[in-house]
PDB file of N, CA and C in Angstrom:
ATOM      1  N   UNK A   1      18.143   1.183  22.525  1.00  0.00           N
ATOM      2  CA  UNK A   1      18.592   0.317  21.448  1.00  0.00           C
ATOM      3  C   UNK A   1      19.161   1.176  20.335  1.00  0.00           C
ATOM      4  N   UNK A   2      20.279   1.167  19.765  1.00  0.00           N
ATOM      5  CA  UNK A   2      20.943   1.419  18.765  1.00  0.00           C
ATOM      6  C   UNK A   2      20.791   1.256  17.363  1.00  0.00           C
ATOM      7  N   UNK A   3      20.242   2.134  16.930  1.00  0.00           N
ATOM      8  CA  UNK A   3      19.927   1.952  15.323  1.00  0.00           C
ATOM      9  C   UNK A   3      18.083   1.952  14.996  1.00  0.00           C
ATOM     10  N   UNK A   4      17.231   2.009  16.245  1.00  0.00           N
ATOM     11  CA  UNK A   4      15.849   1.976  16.011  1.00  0.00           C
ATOM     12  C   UNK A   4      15.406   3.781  15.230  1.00  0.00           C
ATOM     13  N   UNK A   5      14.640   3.817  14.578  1.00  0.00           N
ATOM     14  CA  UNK A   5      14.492   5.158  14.580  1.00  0.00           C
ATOM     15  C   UNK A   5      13.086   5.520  15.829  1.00  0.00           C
ATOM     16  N   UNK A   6      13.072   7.069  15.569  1.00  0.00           N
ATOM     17  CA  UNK A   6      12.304   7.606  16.708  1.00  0.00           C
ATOM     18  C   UNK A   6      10.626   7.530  16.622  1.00  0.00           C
ATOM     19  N   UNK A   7      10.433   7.347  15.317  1.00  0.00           N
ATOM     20  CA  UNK A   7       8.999   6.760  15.293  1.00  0.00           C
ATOM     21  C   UNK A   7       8.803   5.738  14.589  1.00  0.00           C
ATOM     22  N   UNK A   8       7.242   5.425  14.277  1.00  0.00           N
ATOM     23  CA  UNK A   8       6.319   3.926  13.678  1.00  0.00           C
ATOM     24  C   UNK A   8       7.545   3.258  12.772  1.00  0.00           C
ATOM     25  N   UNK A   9       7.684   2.181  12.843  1.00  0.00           N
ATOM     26  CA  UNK A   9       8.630   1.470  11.847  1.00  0.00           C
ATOM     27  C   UNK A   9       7.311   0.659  11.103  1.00  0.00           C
ATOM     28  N   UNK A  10       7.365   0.775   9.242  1.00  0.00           N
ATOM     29  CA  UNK A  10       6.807  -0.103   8.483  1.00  0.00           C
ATOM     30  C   UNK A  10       6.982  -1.784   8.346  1.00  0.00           C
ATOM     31  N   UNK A  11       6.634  -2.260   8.415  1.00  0.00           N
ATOM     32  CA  UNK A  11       7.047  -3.883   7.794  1.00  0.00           C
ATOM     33  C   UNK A  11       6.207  -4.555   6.217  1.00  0.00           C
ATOM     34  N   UNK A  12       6.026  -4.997   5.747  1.00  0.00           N
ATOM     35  CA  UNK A  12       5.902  -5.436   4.301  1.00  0.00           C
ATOM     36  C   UNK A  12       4.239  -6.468   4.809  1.00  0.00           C
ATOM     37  N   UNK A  13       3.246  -6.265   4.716  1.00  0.00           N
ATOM     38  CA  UNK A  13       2.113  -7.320   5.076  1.00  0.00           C
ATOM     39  C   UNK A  13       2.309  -8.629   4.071  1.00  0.00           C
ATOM     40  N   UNK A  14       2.584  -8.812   3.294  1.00  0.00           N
ATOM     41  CA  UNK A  14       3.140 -10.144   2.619  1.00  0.00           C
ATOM     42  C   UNK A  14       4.052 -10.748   3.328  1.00  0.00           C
ATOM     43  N   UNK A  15       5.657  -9.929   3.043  1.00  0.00           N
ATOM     44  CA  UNK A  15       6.589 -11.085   3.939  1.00  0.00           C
ATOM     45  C   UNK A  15       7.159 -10.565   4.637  1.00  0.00           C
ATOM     46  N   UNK A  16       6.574  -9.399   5.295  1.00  0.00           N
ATOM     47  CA  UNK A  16       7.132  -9.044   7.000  1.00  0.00           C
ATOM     48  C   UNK A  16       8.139  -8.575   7.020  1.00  0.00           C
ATOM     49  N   UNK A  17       8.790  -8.121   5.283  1.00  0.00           N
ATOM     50  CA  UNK A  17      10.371  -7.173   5.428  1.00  0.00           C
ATOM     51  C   UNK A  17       9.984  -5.820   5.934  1.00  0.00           C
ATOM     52  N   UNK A  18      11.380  -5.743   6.771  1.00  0.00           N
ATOM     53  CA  UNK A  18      11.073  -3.855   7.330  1.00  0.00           C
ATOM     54  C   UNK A  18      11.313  -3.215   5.715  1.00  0.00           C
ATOM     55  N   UNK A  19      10.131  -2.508   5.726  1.00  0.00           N
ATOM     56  CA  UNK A  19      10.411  -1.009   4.722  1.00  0.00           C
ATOM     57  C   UNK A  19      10.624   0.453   5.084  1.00  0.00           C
ATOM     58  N   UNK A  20      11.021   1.292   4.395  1.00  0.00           N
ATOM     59  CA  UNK A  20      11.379   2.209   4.598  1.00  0.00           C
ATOM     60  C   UNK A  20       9.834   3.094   4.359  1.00  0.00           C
ATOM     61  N   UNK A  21       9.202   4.584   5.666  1.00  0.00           N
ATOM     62  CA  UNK A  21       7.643   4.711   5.600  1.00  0.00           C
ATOM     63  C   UNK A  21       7.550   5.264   4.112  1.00  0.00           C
ATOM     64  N   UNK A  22       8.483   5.605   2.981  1.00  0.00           N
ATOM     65  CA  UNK A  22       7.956   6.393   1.966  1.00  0.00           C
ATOM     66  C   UNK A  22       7.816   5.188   1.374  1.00  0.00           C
ATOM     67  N   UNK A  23       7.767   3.954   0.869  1.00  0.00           N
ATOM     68  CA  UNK A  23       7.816   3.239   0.321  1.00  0.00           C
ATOM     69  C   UNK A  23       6.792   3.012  -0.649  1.00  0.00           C
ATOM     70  N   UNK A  24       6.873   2.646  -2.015  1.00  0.00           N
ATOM     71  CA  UNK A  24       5.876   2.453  -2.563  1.00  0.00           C
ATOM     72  C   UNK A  24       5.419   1.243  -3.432  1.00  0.00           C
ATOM     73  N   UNK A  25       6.762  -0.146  -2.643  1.00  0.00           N
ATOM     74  CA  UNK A  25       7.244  -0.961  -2.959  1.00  0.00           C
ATOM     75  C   UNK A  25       7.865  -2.001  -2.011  1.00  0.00           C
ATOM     76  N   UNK A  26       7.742  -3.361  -1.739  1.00  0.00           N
ATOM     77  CA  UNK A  26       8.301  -3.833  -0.777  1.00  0.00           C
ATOM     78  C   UNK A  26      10.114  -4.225  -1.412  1.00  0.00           C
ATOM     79  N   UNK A  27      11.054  -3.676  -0.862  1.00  0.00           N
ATOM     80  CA  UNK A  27      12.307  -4.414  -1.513  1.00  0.00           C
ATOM     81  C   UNK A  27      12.678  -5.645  -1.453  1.00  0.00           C
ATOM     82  N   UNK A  28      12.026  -6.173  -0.882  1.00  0.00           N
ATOM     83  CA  UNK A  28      12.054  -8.049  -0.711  1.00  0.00           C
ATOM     84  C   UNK A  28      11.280  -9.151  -1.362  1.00  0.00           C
ATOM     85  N   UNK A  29      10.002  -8.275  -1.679  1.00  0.00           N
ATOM     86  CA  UNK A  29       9.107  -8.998  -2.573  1.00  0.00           C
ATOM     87  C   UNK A  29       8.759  -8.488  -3.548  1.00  0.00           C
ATOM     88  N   UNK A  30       8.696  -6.995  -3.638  1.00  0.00           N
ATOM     89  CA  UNK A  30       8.109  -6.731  -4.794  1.00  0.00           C
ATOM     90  C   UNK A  30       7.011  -5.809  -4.821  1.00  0.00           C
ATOM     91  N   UNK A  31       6.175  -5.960  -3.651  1.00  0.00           N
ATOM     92  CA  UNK A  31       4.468  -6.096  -3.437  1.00  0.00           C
ATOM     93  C   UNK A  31       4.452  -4.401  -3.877  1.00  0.00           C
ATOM     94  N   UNK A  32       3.614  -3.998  -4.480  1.00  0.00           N
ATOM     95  CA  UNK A  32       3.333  -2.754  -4.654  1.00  0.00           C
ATOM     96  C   UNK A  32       2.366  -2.484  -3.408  1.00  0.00           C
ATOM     97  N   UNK A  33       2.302  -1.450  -2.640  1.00  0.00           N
ATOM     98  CA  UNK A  33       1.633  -1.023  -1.396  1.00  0.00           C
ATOM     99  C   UNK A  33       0.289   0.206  -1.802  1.00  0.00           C
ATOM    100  N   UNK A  34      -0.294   0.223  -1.053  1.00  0.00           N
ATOM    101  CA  UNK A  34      -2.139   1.169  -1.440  1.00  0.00           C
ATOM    102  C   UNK A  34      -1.892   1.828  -0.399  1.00  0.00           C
ATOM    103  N   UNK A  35      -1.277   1.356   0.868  1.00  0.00           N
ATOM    104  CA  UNK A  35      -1.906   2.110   1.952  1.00  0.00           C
ATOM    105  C   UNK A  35      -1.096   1.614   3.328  1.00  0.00           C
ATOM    106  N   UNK A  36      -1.109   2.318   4.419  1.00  0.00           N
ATOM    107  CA  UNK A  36      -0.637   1.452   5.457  1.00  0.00           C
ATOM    108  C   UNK A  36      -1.657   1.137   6.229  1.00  0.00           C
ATOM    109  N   UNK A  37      -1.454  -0.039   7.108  1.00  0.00           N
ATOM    110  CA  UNK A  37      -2.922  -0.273   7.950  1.00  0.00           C
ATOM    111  C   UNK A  37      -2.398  -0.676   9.083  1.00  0.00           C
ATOM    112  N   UNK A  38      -3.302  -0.200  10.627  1.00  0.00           N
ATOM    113  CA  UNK A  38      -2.986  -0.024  11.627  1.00  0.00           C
ATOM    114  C   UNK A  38      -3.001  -1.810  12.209  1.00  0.00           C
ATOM    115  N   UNK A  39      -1.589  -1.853  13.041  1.00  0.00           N
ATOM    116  CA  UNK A  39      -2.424  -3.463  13.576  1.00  0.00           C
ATOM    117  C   UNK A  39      -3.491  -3.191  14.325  1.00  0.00           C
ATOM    118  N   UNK A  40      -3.411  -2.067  15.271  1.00  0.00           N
ATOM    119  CA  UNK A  40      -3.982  -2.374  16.551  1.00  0.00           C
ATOM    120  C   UNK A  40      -5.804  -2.620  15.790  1.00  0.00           C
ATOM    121  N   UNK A  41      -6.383  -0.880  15.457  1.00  0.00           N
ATOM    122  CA  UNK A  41      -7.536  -0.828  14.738  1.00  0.00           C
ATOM    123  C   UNK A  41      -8.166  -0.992  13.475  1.00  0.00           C
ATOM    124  N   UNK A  42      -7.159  -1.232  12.849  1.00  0.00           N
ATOM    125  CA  UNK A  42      -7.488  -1.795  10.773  1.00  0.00           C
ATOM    126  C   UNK A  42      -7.604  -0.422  10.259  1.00  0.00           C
ATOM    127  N   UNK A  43      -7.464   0.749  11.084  1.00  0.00           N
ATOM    128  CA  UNK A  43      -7.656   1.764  10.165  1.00  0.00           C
ATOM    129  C   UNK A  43      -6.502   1.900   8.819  1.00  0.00           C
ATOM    130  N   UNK A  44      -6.647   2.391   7.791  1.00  0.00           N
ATOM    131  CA  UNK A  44      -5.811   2.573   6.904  1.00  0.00           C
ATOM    132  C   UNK A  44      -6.298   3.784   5.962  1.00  0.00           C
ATOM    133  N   UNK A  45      -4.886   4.086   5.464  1.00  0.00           N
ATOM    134  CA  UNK A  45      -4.704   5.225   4.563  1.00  0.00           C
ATOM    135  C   UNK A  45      -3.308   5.524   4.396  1.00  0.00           C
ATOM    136  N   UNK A  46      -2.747   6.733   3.489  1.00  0.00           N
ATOM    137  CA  UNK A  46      -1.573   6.998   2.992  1.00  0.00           C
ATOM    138  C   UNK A  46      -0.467   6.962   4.571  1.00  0.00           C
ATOM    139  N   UNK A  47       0.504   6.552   4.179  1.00  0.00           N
ATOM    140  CA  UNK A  47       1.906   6.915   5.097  1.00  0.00           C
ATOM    141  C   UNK A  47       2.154   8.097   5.815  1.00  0.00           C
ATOM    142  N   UNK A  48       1.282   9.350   4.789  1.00  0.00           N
ATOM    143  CA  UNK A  48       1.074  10.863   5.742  1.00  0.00           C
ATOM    144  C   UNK A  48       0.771  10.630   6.863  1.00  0.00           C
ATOM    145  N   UNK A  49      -0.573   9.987   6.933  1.00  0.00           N
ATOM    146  CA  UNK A  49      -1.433  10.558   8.188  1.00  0.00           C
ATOM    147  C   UNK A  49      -0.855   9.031   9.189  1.00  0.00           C
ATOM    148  N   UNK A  50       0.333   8.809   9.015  1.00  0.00           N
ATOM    149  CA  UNK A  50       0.682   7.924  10.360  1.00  0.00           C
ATOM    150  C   UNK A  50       2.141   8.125  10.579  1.00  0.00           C
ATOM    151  N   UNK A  51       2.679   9.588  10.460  1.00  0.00           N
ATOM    152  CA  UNK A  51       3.911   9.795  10.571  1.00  0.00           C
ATOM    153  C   UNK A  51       4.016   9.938  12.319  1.00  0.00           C
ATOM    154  N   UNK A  52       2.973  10.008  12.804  1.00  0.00           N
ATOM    155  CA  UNK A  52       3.470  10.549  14.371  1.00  0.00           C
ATOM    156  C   UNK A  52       2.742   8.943  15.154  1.00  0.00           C
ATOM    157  N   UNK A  53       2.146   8.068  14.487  1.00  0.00           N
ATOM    158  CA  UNK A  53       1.762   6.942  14.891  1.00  0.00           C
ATOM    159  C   UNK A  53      -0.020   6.824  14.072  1.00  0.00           C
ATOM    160  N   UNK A  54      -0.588   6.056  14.943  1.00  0.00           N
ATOM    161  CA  UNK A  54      -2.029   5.812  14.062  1.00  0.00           C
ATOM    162  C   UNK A  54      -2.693   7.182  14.403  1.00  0.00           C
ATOM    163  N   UNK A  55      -3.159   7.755  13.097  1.00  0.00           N
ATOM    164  CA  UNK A  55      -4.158   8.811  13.470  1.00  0.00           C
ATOM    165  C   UNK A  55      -5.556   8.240  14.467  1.00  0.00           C
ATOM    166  N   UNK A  56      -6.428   7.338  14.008  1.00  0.00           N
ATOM    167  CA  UNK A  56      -7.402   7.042  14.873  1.00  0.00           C
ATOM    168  C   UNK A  56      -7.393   6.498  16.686  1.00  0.00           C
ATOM    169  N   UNK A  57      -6.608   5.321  16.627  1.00  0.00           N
ATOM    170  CA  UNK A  57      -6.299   5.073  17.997  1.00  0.00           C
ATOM    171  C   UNK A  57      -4.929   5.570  18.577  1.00  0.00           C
ATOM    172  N   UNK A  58      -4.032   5.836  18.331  1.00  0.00           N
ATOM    173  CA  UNK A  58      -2.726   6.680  18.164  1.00  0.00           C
ATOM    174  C   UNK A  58      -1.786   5.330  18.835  1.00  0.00           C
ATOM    175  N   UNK A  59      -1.569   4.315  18.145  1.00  0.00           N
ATOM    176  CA  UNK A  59      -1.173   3.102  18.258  1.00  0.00           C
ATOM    177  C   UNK A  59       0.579   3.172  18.052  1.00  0.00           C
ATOM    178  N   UNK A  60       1.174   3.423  18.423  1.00  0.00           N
ATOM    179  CA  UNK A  60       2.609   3.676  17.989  1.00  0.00           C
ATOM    180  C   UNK A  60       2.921   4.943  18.136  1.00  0.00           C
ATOM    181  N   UNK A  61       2.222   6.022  18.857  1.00  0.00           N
ATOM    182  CA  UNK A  61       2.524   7.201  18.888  1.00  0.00           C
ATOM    183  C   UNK A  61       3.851   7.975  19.798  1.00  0.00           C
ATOM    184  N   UNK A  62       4.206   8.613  19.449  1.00  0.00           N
ATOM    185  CA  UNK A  62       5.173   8.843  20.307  1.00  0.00           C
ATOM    186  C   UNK A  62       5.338   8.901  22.318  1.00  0.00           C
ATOM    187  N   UNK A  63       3.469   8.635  22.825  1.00  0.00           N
ATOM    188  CA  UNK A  63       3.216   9.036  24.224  1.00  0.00           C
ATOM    189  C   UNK A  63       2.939   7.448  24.273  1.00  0.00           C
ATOM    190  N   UNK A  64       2.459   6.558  23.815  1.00  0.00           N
ATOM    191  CA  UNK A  64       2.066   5.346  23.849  1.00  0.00           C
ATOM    192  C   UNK A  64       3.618   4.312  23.145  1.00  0.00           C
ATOM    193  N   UNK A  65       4.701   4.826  22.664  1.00  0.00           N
ATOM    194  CA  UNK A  65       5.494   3.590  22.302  1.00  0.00           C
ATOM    195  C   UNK A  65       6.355   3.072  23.636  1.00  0.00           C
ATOM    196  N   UNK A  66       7.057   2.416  23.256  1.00  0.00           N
ATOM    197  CA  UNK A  66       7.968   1.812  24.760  1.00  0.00           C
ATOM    198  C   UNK A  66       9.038   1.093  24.147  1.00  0.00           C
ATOM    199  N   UNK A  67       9.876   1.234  25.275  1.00  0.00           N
ATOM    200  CA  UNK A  67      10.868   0.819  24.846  1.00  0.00           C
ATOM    201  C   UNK A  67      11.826  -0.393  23.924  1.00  0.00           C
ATOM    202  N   UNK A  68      11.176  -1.371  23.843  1.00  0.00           N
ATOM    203  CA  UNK A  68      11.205  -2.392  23.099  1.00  0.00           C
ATOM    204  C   UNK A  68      10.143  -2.725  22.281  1.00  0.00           C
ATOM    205  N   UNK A  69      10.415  -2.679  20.689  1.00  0.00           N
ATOM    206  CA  UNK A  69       9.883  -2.473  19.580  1.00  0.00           C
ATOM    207  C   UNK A  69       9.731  -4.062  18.882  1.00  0.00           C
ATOM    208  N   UNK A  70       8.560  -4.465  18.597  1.00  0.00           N
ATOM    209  CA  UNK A  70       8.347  -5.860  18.143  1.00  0.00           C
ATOM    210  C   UNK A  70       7.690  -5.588  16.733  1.00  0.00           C
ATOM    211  N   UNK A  71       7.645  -6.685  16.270  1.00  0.00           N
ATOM    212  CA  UNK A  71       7.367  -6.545  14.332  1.00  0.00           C
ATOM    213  C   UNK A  71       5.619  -6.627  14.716  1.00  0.00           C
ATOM    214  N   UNK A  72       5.077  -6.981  16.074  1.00  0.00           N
ATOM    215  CA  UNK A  72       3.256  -7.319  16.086  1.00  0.00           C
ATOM    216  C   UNK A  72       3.125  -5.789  15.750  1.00  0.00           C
ATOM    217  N   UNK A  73       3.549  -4.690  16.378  1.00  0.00           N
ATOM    218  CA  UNK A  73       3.513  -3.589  17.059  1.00  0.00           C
ATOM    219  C   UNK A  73       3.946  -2.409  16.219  1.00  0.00           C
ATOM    220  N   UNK A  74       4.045  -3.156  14.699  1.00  0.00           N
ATOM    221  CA  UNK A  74       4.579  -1.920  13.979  1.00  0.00           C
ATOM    222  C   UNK A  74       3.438  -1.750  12.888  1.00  0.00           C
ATOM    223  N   UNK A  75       3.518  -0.742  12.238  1.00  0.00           N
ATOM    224  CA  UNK A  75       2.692  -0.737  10.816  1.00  0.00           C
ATOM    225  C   UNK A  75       2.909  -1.631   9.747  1.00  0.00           C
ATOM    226  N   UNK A  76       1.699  -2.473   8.893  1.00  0.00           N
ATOM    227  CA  UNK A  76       1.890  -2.607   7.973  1.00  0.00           C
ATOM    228  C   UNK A  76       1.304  -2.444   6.826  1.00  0.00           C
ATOM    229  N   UNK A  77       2.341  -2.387   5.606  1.00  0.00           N
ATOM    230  CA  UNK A  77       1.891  -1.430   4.680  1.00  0.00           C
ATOM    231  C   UNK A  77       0.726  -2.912   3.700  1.00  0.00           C
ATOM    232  N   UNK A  78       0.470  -2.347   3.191  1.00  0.00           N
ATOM    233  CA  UNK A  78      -1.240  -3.374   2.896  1.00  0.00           C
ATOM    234  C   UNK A  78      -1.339  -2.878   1.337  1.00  0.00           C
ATOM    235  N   UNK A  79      -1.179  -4.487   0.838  1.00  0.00           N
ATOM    236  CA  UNK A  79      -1.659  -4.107  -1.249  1.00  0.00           C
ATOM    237  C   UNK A  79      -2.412  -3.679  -1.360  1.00  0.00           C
ATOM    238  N   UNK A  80      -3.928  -3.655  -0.710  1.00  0.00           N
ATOM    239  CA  UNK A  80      -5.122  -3.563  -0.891  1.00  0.00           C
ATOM    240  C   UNK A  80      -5.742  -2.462   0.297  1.00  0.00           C
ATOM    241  N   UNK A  81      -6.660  -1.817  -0.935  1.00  0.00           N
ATOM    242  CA  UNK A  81      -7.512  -0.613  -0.013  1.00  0.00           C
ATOM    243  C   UNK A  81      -8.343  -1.557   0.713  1.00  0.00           C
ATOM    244  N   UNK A  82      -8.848  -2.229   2.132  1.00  0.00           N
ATOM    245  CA  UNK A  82      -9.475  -2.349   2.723  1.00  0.00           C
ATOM    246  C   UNK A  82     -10.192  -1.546   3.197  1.00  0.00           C
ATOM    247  N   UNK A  83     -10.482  -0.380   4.052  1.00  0.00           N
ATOM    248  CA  UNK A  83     -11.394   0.651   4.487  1.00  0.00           C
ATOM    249  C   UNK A  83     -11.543   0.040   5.880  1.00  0.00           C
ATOM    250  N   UNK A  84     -12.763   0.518   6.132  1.00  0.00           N
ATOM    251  CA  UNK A  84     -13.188  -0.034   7.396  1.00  0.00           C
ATOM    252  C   UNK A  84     -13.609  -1.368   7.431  1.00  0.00           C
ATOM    253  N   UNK A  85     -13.568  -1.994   8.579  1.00  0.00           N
ATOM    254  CA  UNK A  85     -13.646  -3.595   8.658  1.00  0.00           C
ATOM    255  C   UNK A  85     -15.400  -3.962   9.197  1.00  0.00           C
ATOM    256  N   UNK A  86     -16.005  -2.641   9.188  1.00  0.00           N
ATOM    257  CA  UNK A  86     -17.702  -3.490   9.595  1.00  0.00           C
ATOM    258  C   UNK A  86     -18.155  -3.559   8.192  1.00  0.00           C
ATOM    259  N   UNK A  87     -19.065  -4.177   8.631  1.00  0.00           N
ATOM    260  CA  UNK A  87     -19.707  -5.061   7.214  1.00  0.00           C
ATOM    261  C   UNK A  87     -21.281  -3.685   7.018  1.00  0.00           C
ATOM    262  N   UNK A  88     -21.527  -3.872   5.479  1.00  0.00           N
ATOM    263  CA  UNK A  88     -22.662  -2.729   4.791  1.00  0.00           C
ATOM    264  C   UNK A  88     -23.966  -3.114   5.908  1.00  0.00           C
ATOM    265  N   UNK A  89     -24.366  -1.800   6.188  1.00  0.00           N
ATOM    266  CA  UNK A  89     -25.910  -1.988   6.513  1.00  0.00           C
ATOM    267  C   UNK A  89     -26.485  -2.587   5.577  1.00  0.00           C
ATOM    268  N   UNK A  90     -27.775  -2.980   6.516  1.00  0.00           N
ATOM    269  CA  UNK A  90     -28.335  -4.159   5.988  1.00  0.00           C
ATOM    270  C   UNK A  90     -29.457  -3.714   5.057  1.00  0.00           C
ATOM    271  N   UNK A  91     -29.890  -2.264   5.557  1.00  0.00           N
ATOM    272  CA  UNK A  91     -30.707  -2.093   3.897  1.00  0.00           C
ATOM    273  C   UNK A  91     -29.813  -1.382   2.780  1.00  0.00           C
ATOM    274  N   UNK A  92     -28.363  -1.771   2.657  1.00  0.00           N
ATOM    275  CA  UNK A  92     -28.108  -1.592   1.555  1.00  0.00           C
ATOM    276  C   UNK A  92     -28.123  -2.910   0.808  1.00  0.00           C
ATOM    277  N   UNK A  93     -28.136  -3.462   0.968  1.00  0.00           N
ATOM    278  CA  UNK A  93     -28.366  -5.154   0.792  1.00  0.00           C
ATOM    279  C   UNK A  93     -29.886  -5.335  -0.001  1.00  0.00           C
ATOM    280  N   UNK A  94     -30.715  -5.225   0.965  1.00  0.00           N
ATOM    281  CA  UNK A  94     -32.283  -4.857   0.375  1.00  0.00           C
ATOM    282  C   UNK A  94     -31.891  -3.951  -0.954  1.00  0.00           C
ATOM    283  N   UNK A  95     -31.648  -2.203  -1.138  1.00  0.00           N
ATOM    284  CA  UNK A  95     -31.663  -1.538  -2.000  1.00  0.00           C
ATOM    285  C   UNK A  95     -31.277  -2.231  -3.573  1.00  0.00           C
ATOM    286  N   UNK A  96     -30.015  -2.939  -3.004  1.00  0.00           N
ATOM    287  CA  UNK A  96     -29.271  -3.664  -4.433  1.00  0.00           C
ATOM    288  C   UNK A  96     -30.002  -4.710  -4.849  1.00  0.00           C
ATOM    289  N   UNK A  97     -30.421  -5.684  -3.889  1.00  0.00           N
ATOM    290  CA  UNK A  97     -31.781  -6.181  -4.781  1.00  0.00           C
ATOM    291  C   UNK A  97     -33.084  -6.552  -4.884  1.00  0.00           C
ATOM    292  N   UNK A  98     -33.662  -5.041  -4.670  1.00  0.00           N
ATOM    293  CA  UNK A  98     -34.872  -4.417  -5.215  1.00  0.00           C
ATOM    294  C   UNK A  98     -34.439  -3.932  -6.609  1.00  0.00           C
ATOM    295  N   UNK A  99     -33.139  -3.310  -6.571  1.00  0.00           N
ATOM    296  CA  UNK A  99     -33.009  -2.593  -7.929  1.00  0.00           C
ATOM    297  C   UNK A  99     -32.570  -3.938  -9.315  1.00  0.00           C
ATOM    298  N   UNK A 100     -31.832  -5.037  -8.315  1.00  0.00           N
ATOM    299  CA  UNK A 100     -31.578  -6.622  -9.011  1.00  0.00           C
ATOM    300  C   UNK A 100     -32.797  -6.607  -9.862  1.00  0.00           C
ATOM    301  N   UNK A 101     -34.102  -6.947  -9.156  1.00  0.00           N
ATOM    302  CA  UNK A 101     -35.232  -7.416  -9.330  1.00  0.00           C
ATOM    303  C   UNK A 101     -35.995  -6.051 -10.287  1.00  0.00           C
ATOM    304  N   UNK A 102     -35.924  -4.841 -10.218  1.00  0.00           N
ATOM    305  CA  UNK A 102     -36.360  -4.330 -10.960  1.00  0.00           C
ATOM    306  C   UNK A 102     -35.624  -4.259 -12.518  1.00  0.00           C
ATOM    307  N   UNK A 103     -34.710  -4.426 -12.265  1.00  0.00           N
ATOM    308  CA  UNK A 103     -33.777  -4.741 -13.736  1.00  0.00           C
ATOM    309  C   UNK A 103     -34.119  -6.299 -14.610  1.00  0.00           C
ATOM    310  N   UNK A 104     -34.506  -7.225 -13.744  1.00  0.00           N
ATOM    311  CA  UNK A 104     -35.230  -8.529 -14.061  1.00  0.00           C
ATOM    312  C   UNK A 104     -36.567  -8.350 -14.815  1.00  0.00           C
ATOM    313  N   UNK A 105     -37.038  -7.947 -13.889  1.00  0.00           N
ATOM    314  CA  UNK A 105     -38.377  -7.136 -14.616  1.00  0.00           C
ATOM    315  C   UNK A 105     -38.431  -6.421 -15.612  1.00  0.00           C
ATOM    316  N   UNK A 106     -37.794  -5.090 -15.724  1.00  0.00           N
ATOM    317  CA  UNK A 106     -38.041  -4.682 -17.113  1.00  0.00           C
ATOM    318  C   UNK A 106     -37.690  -5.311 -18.225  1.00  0.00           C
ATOM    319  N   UNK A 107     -36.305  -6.300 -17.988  1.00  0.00           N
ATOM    320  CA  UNK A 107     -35.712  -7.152 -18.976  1.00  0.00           C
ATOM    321  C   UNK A 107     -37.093  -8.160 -19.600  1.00  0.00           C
ATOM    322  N   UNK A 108     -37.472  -8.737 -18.487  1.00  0.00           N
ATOM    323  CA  UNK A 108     -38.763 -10.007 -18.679  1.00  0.00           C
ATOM    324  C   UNK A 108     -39.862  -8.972 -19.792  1.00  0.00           C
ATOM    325  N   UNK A 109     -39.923  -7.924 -19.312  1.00  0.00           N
ATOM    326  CA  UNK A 109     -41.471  -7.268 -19.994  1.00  0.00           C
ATOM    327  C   UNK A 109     -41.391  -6.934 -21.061  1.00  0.00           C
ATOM    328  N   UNK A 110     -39.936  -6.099 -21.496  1.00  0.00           N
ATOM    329  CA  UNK A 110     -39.682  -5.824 -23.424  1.00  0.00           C
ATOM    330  C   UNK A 110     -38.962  -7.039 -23.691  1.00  0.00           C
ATOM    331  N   UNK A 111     -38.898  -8.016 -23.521  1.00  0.00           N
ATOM    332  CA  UNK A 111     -38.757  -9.055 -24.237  1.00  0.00           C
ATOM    333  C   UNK A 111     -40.349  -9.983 -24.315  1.00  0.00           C
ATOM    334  N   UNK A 112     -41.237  -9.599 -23.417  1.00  0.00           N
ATOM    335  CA  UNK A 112     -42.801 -10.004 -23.974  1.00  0.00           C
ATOM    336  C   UNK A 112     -43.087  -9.245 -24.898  1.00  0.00           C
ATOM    337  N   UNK A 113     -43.100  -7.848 -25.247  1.00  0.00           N
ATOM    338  CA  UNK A 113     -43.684  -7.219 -26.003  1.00  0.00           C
ATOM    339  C   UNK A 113     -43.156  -7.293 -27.543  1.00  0.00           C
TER     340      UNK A 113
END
């Protein structure tokens, strides 16, 4: 195909315009960008570390692309730092409120005294 370039093509996660990978801006909407994020695995981070395709699953990489290039199958660049997509262990949950409840408490006790 004529005119594709040789690696990951960006698209805009708002309204799906192709961007250019330095981008720090969508030219169609506007959207200011944080990060790019992988379709395949949600990983995300700067435009560096996905110049040769996804660093983690290598999703667009130059040994894994093929010949016909679809907009599911490309990067998109993402307003928001998401991180990883599993949810906090569960005693961090507990920690925050034990410490809730100890902040309740001291509040309750110098306001008795």
């Amino acid at each position: 195909m004529k005119g594709l370039s040789k690696g990951p093509l960006f698209f805009c996660e708002n309204c799906g315009s192709p961007v250019p990978k330095d981008a720090k801006k969508c030219p169609t909407c506007g959207r200011f960008f944080a990060h790019v994020r992988c379709p395949s695995c949600n990983f995300t981070g700067p435009e560096s570390l996905f110049s040769e395709g996804c660093p983690m699953c290598g999703y667009s990489s130059p040994q894994t692309q093929h010949t016909s290039v679809r907009k599911d199958s490309c990067f998109m660049h993402s307003g928001t730092s998401h991180g990883s997509v599993t949810p906090l262990p569960w005693w961090v949950y507990g920690i925050t409120f034990l410490a809730f409840i100890a902040v309740i408490l001291t509040a309750v006790m110098t306001l008795i005294k």
